[in-house]
C-alpha atoms as a PDB file:
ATOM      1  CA  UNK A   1     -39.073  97.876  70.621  1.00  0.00           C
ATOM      2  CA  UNK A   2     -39.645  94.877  72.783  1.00  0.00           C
ATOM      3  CA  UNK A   3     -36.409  93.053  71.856  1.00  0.00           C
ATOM      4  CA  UNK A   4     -35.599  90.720  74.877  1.00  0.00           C
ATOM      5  CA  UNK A   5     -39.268  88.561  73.778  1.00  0.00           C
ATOM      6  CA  UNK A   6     -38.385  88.215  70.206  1.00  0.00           C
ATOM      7  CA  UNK A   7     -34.436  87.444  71.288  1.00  0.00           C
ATOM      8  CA  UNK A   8     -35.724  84.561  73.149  1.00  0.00           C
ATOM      9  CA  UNK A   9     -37.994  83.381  70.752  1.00  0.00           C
ATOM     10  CA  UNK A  10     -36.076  83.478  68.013  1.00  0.00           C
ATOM     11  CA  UNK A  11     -33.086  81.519  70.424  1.00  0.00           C
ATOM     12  CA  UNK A  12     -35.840  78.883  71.685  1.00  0.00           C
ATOM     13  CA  UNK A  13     -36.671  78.264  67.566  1.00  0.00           C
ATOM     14  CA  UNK A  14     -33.105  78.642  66.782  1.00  0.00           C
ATOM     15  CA  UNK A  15     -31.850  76.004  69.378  1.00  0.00           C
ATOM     16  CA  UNK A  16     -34.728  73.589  68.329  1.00  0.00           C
ATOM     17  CA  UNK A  17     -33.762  73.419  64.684  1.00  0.00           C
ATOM     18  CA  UNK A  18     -30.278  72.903  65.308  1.00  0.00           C
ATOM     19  CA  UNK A  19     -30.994  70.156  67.978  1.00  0.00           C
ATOM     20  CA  UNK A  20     -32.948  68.710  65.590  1.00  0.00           C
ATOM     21  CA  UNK A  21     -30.304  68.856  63.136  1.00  0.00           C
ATOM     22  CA  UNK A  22     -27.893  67.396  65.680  1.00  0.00           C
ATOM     23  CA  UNK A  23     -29.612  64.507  66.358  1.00  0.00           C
ATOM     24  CA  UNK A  24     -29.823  64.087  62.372  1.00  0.00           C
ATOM     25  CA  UNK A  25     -25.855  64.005  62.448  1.00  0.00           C
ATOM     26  CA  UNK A  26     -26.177  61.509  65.553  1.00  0.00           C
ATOM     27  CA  UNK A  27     -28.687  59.405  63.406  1.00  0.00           C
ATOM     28  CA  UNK A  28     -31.155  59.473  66.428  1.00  0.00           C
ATOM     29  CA  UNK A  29     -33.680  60.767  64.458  1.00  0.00           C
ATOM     30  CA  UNK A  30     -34.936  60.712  60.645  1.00  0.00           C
ATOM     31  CA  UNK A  31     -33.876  63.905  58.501  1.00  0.00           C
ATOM     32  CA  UNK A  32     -36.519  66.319  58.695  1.00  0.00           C
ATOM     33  CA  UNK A  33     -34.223  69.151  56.409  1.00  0.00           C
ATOM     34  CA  UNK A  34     -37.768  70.990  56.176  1.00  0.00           C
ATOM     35  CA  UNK A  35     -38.195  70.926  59.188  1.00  0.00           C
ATOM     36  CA  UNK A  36     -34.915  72.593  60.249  1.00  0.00           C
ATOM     37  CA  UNK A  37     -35.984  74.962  57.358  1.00  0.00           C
ATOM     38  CA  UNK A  38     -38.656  76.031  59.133  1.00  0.00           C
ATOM     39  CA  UNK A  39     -38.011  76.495  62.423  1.00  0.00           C
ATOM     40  CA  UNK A  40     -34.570  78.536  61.791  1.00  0.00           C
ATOM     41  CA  UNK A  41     -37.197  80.307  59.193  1.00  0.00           C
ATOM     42  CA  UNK A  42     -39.405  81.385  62.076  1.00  0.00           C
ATOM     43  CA  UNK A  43     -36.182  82.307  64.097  1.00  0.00           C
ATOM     44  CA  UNK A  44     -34.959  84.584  61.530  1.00  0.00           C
ATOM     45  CA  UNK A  45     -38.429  86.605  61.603  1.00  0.00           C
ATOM     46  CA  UNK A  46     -38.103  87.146  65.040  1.00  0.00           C
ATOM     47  CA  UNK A  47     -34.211  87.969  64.675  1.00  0.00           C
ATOM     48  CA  UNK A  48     -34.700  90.819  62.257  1.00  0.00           C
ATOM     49  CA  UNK A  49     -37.425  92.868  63.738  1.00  0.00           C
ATOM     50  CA  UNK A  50     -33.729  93.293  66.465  1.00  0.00           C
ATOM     51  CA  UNK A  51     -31.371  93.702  63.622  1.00  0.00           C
ATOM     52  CA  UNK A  52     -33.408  96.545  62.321  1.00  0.00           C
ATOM     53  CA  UNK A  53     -33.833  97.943  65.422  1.00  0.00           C
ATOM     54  CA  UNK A  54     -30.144  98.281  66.436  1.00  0.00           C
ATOM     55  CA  UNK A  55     -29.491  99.258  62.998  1.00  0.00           C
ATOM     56  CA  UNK A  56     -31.737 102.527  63.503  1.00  0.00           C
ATOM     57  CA  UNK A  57     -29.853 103.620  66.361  1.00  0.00           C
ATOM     58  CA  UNK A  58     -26.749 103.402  65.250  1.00  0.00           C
ATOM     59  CA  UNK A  59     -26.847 104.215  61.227  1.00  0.00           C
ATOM     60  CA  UNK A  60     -23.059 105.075  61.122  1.00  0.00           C
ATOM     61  CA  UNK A  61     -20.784 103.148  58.819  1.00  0.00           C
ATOM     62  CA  UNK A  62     -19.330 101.443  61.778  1.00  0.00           C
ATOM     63  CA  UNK A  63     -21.969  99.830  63.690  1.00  0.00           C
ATOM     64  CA  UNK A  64     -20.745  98.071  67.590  1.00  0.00           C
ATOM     65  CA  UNK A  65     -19.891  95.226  68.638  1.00  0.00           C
ATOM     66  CA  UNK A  66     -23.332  93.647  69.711  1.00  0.00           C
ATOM     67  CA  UNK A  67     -25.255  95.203  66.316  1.00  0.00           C
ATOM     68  CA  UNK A  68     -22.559  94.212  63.960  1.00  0.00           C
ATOM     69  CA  UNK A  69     -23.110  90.591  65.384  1.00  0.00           C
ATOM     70  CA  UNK A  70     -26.883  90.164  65.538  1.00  0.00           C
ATOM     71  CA  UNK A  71     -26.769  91.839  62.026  1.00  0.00           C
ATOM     72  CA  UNK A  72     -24.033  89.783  60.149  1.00  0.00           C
ATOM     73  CA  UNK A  73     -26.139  86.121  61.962  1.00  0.00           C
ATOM     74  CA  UNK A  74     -29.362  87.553  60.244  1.00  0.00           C
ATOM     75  CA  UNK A  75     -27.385  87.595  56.954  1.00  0.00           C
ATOM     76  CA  UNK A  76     -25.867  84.402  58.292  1.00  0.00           C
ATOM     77  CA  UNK A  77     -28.999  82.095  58.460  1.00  0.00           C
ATOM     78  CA  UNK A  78     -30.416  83.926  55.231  1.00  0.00           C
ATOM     79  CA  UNK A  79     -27.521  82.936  53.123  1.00  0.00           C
ATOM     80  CA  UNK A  80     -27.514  79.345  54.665  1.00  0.00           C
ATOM     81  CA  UNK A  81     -31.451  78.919  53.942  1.00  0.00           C
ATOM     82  CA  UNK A  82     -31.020  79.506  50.631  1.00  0.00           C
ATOM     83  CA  UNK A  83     -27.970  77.894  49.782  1.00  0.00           C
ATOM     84  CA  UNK A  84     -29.235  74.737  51.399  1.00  0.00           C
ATOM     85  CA  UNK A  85     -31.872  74.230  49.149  1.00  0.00           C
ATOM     86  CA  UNK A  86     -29.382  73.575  46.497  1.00  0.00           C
ATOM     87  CA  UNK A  87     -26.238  72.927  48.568  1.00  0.00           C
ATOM     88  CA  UNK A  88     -25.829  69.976  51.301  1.00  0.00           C
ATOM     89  CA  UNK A  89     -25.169  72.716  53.741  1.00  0.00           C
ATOM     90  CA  UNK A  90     -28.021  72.573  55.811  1.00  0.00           C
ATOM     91  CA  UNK A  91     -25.582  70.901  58.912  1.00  0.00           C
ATOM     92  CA  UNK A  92     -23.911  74.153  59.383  1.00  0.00           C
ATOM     93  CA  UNK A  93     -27.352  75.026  60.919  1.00  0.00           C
ATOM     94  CA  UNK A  94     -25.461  72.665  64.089  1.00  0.00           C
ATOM     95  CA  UNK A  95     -23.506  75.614  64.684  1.00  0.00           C
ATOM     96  CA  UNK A  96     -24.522  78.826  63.055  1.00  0.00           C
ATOM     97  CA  UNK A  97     -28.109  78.526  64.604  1.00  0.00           C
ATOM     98  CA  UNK A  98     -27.278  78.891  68.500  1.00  0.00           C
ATOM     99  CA  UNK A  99     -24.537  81.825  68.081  1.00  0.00           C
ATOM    100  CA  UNK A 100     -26.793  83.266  66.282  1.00  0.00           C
ATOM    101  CA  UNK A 101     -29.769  83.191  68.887  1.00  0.00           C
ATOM    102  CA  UNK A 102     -26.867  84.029  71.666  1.00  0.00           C
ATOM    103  CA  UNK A 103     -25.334  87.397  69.662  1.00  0.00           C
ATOM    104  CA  UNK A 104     -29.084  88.448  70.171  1.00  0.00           C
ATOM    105  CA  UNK A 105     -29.960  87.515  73.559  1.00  0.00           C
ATOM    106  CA  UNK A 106     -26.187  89.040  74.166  1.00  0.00           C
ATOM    107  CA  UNK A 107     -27.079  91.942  72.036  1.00  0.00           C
ATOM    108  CA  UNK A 108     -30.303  93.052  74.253  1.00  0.00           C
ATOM    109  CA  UNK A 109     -28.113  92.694  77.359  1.00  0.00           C
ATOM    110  CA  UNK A 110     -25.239  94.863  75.521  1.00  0.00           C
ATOM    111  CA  UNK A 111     -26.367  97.362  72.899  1.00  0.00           C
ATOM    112  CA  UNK A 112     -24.114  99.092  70.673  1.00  0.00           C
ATOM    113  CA  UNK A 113     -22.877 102.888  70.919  1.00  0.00           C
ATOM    114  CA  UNK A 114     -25.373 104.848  68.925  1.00  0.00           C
ATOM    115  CA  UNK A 115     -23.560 106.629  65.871  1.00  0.00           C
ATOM    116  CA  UNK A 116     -24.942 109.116  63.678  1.00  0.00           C
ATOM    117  CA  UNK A 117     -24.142 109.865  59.849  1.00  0.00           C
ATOM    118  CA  UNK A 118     -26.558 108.408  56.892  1.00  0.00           C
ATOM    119  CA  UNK A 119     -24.814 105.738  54.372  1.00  0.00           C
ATOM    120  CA  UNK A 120     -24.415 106.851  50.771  1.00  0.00           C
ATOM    121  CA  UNK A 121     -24.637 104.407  47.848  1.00  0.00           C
ATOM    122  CA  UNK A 122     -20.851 103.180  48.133  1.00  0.00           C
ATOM    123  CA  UNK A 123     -20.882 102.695  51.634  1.00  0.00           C
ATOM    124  CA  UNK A 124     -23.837 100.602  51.855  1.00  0.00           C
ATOM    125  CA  UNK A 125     -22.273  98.375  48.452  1.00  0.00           C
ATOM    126  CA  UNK A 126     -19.030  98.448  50.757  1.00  0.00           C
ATOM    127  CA  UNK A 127     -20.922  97.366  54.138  1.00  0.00           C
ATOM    128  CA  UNK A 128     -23.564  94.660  51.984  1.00  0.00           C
ATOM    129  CA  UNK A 129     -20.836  92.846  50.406  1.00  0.00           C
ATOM    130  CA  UNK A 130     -18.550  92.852  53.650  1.00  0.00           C
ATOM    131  CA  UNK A 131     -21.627  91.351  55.359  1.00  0.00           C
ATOM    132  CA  UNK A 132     -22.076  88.659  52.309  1.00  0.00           C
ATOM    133  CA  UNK A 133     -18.495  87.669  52.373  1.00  0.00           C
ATOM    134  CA  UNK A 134     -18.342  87.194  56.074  1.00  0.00           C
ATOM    135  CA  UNK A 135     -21.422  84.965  55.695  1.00  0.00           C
ATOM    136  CA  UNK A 136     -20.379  82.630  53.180  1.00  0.00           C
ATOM    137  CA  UNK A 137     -16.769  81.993  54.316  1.00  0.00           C
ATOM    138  CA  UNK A 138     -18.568  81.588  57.967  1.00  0.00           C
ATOM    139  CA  UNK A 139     -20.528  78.936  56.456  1.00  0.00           C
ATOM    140  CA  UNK A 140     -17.406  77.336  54.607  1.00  0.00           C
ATOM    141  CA  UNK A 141     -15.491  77.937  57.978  1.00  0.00           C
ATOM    142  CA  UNK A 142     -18.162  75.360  59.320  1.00  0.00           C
ATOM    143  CA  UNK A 143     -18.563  73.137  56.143  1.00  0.00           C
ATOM    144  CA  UNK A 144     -14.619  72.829  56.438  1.00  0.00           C
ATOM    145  CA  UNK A 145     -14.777  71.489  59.664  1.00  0.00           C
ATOM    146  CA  UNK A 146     -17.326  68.968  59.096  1.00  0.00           C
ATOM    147  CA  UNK A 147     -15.152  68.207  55.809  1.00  0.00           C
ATOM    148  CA  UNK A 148     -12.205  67.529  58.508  1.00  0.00           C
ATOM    149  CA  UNK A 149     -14.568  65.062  60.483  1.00  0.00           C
ATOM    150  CA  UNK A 150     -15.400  63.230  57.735  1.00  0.00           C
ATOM    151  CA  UNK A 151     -12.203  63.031  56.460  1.00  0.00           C
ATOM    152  CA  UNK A 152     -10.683  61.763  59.400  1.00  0.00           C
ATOM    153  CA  UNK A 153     -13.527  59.033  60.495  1.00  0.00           C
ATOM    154  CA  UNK A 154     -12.571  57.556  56.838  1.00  0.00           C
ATOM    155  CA  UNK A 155      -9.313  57.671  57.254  1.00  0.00           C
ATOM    156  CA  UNK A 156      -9.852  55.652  60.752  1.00  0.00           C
ATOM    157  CA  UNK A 157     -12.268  53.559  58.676  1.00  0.00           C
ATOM    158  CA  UNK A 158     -15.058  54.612  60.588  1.00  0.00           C
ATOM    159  CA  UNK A 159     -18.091  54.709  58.258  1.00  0.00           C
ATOM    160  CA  UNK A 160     -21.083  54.994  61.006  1.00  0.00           C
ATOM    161  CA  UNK A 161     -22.314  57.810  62.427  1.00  0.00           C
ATOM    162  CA  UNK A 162     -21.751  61.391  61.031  1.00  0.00           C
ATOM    163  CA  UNK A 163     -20.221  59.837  58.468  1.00  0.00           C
ATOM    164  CA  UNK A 164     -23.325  58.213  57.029  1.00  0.00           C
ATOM    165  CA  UNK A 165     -25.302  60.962  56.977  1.00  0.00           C
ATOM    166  CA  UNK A 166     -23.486  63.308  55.250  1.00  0.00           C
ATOM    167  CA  UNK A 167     -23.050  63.485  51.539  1.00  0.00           C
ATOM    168  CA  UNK A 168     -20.063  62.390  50.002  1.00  0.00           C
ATOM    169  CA  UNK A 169     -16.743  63.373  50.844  1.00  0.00           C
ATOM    170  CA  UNK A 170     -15.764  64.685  47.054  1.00  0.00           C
ATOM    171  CA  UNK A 171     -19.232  66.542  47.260  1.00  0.00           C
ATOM    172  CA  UNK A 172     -18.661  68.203  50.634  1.00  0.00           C
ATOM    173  CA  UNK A 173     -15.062  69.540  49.610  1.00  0.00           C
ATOM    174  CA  UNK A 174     -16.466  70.376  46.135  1.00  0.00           C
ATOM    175  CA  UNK A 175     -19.323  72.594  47.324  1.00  0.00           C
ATOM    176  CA  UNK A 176     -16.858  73.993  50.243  1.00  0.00           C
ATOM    177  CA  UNK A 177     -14.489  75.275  47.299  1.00  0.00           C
ATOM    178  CA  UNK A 178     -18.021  76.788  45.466  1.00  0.00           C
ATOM    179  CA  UNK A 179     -18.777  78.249  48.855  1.00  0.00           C
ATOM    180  CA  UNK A 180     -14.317  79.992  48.965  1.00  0.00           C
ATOM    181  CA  UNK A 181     -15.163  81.105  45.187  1.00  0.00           C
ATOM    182  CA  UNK A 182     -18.609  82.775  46.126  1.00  0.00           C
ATOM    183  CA  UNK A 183     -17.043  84.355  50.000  1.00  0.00           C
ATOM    184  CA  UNK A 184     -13.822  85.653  47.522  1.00  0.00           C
ATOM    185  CA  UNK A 185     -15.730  87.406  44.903  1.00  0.00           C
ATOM    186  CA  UNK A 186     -17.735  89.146  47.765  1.00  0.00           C
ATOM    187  CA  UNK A 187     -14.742  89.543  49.811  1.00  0.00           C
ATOM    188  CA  UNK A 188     -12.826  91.410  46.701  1.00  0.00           C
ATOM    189  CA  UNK A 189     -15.778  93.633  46.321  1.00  0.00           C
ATOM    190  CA  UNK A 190     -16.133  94.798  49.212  1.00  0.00           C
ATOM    191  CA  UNK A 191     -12.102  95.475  49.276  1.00  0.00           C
ATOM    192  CA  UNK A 192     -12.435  97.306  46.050  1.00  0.00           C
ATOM    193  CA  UNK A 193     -15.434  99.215  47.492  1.00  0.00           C
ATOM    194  CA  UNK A 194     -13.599  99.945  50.717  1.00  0.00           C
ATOM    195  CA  UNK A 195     -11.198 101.797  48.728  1.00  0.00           C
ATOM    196  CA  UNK A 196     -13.509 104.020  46.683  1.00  0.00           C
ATOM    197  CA  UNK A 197     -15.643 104.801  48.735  1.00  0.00           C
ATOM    198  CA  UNK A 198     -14.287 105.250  52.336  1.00  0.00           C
ATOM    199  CA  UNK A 199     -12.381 107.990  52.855  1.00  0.00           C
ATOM    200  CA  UNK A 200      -9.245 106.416  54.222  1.00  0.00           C
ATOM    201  CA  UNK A 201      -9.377 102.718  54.808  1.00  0.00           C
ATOM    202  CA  UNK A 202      -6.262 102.971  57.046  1.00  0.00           C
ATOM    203  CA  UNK A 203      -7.747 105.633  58.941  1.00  0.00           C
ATOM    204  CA  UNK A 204      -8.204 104.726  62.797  1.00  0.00           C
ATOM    205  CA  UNK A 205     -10.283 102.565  63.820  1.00  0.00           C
ATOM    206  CA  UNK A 206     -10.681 101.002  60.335  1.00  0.00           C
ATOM    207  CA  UNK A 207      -6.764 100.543  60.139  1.00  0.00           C
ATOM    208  CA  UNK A 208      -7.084  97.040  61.566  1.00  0.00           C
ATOM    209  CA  UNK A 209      -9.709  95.440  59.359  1.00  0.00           C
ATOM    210  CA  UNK A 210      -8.427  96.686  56.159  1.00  0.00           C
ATOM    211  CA  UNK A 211      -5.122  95.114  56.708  1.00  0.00           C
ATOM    212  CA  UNK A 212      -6.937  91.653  58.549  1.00  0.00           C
ATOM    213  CA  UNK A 213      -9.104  91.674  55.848  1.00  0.00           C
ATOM    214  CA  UNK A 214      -6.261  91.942  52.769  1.00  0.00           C
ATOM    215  CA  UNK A 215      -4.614  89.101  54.982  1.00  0.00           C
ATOM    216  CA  UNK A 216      -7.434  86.847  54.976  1.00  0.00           C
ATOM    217  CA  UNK A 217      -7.814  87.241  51.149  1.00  0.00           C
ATOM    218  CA  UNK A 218      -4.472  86.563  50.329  1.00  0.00           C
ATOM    219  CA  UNK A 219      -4.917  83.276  52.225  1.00  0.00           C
ATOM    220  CA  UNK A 220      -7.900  82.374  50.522  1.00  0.00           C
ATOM    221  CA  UNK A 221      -6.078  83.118  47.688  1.00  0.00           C
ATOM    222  CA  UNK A 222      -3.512  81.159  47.573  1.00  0.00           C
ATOM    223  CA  UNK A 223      -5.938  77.987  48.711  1.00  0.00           C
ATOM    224  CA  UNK A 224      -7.692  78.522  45.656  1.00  0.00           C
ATOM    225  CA  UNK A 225      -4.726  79.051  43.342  1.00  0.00           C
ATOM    226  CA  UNK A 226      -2.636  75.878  45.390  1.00  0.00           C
ATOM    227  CA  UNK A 227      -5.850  73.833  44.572  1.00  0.00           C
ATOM    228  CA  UNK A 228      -6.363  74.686  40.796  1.00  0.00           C
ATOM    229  CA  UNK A 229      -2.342  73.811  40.257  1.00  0.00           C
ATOM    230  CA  UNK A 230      -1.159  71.717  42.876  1.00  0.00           C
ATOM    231  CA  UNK A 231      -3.749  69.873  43.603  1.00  0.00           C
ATOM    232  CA  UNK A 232      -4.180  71.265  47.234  1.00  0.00           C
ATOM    233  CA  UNK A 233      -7.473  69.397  49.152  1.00  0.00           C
ATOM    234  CA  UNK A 234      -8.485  67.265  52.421  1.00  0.00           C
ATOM    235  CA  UNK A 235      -7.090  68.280  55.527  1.00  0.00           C
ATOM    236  CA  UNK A 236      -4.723  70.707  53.996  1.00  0.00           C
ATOM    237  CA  UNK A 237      -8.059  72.304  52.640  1.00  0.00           C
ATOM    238  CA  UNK A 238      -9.435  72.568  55.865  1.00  0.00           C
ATOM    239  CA  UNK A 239      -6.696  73.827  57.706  1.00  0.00           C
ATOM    240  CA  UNK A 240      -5.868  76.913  55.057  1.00  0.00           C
ATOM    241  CA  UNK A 241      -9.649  77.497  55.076  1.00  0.00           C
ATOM    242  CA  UNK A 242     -10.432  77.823  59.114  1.00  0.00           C
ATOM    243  CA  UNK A 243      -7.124  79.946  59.268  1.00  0.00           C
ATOM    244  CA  UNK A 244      -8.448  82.535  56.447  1.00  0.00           C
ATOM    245  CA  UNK A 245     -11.768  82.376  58.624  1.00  0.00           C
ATOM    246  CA  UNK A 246     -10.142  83.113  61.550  1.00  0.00           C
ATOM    247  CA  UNK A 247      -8.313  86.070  60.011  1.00  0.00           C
ATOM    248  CA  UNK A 248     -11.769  87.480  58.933  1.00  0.00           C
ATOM    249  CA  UNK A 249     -13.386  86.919  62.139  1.00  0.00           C
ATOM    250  CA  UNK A 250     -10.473  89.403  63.686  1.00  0.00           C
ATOM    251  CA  UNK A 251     -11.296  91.805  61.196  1.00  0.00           C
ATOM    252  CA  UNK A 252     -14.462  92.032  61.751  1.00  0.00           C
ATOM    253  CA  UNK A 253     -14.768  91.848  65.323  1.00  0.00           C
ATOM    254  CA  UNK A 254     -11.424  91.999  66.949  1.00  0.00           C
ATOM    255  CA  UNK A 255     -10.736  95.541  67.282  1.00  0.00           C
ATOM    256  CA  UNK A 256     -14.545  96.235  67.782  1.00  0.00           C
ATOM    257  CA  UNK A 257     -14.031  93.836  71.014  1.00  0.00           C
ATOM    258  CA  UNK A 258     -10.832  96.325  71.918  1.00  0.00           C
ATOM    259  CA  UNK A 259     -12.278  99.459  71.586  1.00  0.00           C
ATOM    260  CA  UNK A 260     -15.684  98.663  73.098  1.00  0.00           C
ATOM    261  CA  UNK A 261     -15.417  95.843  75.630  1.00  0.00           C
ATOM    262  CA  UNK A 262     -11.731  95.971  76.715  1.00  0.00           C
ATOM    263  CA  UNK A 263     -11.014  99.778  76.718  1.00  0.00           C
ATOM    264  CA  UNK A 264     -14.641 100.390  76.874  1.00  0.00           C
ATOM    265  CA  UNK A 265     -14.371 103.128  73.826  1.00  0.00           C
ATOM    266  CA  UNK A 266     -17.467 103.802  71.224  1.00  0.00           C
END
């Protein structure tokens, strides 16, 4: 597989639609949401021709570092297409869009340990809803922050700029707390699977991102249950939210960066 082309096409497309998408936020040019559409579109056929192929060399239930990131992006920009043509999510693309053309053009430079062993049933319900959940809290991780922008240019009374273009500020934290609800129902099933079907979730290497990940859903958690009854929203929204994130993100990747980068293990 030629992957190095189609990682740099898929990064040249990539980078354009969120440029274009920048420049939206910057009010330099009209919104052109189809147009962002497209182009990360076209990306993400070029991105999972890659996925695919680091998939098939390493099959295992614990793909590396490089394949579990090119992988989870392809999910990434998949969930954010389609959410964003009934969400006002589309900005995210800002962000998501180059680290996702960078985990491939990293990926081709740094492929991941091959593993062997086929995926049953349970395992591949355990690894599809892991990959869900990470997506859709990524994406609130994101919305959250552009939730904390907006909510502090009002606060300054500054109405130009981001501000304008962006929808509401009771919409944005409304469809961030749709986007918690959706990331915690995947996020509980793929708990639930972990259990039943892995053979020891505290086993090893796993040890770390069972316990990360049962962090990070507490903490989502108790923002959901603090907002229901006390009300909880704004910046204390934001802050709870990029914190769970960040909890998740070490689960998923932090002892994969240990084991394979720092002490160089498979």
């Amino acid at each position: 597989m030629q992957a190095l082309p189609l990682a740099i096409m898929a990064f040249i497309l990539y980078l354009g639609a969120a440029s274009w998408q920048g420049l939206t936020l910057l009010r330099r040019v009209p919104q052109r949401p189809a147009l962002v559409r497209a182009l990360g579109l076209l990306g993400l056929l070029f991105h999972l021709p890659v996925a695919f192929g680091l998939l098939d060399q390493s099959p295992g239930l614990m793909p590396g570092l490089s394949t579990s990131a090119v992988v989870l992006t392809a999910v990434m920009v998949i969930l954010l297409l389609s959410v964003s043509l009934a969400k006002p999510v589309l900005s995210v693309a800002v962000a998501l869009f180059p680290v996702s053309g960078l985990a491939l053009l990293l990926a081709v430079g740094l492929p991941s340990p091959e593993r062997t062993g086929g995926m049953t049933p349970g395992i591949a319900l355990h690894a599809m809803s892991s990959a869900l959940a990470f997506g859709i809290l990524f994406i609130a991780a994101c919305q959250a922050v552009l939730l904390g922008l907006q909510n502090q240019a009002l606060r300054h009374h500054h109405t130009r700029g981001v501000v304008q273009v962006l929808p509401p500020l009771t919409t944005m934290e409304r469809v961030l707390f749709e986007l918690i609800w959706a990331g915690m129902a995947l996020l509980t099933l793929s708990i639930v699977s972990g259990f039943v079907f892995v053979d020891s979730m505290f086993a090893q290497h796993l040890a770390h991102k069972t316990i990360l990940s049962l962090a990070a859903w507490v903490i989502f958690a108790i923002l959901l249950i603090s907002h229901h009854i006390l009300g909880w929203r704004g910046m204390r929204a934001v802050r709870w939210t990029l914190g769970g994130c960040a909890v998740l993100l070490l689960a998923y990747f932090g002892s994969k960066f240990v084991l394979e980068v720092v002490l160089n293990r498979a």
